[in-house]
C-alpha atoms as a PDB file:
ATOM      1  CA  UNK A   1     -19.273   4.762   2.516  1.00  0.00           C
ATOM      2  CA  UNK A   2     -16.518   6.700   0.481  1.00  0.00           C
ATOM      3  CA  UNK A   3     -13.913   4.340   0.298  1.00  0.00           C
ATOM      4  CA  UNK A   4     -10.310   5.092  -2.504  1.00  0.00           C
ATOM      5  CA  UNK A   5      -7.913   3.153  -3.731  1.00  0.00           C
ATOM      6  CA  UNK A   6      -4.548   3.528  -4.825  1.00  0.00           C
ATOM      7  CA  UNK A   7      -1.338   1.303  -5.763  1.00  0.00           C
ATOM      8  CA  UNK A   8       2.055   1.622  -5.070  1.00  0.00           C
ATOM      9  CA  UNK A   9       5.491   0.144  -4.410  1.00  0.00           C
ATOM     10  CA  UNK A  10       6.603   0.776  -0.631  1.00  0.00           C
ATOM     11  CA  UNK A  11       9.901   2.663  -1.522  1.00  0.00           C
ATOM     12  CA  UNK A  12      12.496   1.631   1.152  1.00  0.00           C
ATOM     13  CA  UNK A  13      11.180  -2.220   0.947  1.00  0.00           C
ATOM     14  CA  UNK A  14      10.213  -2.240  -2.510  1.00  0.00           C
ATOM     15  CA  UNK A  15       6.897  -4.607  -2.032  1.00  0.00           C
ATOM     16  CA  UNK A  16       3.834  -3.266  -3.700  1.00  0.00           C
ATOM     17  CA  UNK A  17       1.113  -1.985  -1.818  1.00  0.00           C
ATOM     18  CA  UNK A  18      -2.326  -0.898  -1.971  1.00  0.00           C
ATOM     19  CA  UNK A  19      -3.805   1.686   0.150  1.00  0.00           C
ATOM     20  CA  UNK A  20      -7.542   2.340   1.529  1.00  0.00           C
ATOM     21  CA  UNK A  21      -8.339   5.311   2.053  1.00  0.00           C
ATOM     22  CA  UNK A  22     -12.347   5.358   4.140  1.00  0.00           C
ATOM     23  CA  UNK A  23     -12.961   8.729   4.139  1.00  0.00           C
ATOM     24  CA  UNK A  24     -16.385   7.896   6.269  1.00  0.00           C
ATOM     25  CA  UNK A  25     -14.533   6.505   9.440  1.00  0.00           C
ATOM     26  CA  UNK A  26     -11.145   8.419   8.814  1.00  0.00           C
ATOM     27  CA  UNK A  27      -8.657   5.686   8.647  1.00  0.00           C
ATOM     28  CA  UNK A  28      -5.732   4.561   6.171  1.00  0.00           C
ATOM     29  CA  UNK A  29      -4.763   0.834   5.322  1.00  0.00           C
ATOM     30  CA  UNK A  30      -2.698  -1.223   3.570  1.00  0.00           C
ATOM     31  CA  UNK A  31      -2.837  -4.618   1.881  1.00  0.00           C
ATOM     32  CA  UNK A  32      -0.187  -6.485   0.147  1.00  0.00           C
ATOM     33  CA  UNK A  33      -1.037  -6.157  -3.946  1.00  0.00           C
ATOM     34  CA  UNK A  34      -0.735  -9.871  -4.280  1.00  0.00           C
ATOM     35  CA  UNK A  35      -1.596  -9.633  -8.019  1.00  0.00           C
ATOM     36  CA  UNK A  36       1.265  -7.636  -8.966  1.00  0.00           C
ATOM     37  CA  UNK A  37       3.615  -9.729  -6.709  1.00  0.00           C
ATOM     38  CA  UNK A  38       2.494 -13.138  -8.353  1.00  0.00           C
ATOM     39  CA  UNK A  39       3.669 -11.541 -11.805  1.00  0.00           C
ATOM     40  CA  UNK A  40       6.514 -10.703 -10.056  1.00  0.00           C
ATOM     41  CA  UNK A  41       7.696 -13.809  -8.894  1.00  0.00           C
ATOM     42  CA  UNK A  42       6.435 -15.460 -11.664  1.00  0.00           C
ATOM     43  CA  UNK A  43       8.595 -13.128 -13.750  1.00  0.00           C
ATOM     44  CA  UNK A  44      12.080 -12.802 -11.553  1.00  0.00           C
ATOM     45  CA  UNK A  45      12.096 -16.080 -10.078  1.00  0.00           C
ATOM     46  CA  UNK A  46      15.472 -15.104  -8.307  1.00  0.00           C
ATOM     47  CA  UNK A  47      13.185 -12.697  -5.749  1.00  0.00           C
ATOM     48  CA  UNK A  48      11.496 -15.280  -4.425  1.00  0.00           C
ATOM     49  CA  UNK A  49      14.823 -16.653  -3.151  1.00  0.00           C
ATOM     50  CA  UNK A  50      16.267 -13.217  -1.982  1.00  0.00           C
ATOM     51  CA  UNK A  51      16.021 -13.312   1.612  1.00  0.00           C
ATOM     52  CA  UNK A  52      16.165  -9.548   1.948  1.00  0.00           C
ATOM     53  CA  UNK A  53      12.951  -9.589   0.040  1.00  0.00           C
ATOM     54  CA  UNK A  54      10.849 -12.260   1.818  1.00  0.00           C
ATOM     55  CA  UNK A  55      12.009 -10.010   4.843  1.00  0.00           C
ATOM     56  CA  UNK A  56      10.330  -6.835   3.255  1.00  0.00           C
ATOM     57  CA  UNK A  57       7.358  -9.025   3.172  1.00  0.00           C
ATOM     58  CA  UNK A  58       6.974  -9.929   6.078  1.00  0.00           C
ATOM     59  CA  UNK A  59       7.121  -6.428   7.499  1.00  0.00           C
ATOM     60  CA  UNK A  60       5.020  -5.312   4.860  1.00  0.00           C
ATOM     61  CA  UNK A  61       2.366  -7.615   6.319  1.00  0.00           C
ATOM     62  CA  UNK A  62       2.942  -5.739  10.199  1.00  0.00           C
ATOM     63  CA  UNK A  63       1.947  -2.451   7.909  1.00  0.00           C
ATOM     64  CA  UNK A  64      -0.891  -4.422   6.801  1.00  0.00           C
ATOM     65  CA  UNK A  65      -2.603  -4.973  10.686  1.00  0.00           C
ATOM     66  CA  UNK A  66      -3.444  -1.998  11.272  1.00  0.00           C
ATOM     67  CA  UNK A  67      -5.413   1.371  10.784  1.00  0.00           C
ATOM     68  CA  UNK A  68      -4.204   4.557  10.782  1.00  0.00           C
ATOM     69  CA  UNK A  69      -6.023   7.446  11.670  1.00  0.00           C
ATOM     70  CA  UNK A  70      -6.682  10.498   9.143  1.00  0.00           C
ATOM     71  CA  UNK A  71      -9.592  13.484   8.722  1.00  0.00           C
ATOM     72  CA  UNK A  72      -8.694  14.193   4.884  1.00  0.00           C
ATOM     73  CA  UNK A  73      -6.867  13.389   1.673  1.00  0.00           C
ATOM     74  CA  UNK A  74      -3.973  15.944   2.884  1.00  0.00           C
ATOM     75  CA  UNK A  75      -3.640  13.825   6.138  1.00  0.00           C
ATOM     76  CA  UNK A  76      -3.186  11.017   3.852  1.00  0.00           C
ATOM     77  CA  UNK A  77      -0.945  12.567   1.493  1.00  0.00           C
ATOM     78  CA  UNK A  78       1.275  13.667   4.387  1.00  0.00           C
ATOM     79  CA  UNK A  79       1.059  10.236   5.897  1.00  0.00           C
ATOM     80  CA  UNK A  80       1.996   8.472   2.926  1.00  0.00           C
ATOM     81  CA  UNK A  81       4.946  10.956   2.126  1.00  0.00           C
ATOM     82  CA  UNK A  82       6.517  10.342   5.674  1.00  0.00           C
ATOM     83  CA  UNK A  83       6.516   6.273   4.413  1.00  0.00           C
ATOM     84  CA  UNK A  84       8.550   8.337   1.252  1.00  0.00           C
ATOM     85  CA  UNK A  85       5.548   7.925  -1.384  1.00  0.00           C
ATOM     86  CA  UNK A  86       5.729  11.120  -3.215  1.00  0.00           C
ATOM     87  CA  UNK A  87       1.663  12.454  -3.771  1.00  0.00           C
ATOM     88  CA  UNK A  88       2.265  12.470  -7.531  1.00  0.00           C
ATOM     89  CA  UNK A  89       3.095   9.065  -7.976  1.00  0.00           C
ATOM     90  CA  UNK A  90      -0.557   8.184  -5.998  1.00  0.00           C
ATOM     91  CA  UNK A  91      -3.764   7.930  -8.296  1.00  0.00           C
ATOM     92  CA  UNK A  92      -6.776   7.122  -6.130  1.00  0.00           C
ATOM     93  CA  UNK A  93      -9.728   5.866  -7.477  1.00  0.00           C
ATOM     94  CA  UNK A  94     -13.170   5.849  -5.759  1.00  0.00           C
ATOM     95  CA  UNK A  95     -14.231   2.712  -4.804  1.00  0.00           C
ATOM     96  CA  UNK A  96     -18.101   1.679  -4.920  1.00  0.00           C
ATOM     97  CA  UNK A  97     -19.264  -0.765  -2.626  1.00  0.00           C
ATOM     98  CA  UNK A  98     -23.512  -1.596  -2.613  1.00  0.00           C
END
């Protein structure tokens, strides 16, 4: 299985993301990066009050339920930059699964 890896923050709701890429079966995912947002509300204590954030989340999770079909890294490149993530700000890293 070729499976890759990359972080980000969703631009338009600001809630950071990681993205699977499994080049085997051809789709994209998404998962919540619930490290980074436990340092986050640990740090800014305010966001876990914001309502406009805990709204982000929640959509952030409908993101999260499904996969999206792709034949190649440009598919998901193009993909991710119709969300608005620019391809420079993406490092993937190869994931290895036994």
């Amino acid at each position: 299985m070729n499976l890759y890896k990359a972080h980000f923050v969703h631009p338009h709701t600001q809630v950071p993301l990681i993205v699977y890429f499994n080049q085997s079966n051809g789709h994209v995912t998404f998962e919540k990066d619930n490290e980074i947002l436990e340092l986050l509300l640990k740090l800014q204590k305010e966001l876990a009050q914001d309502k406009q954030f805990l709204e982000n989340l929640s959509q952030a999770s409908h993101i999260c339920e499904t996969q999206y079909p792709v034949e190649s890294f440009h598919d998901v490149y193009e993909f991710l930059e119709t969300l608005g993530v620019e391809k420079n700000d993406l490092t993937f890293q190869q994931l290895y699964i036994h």
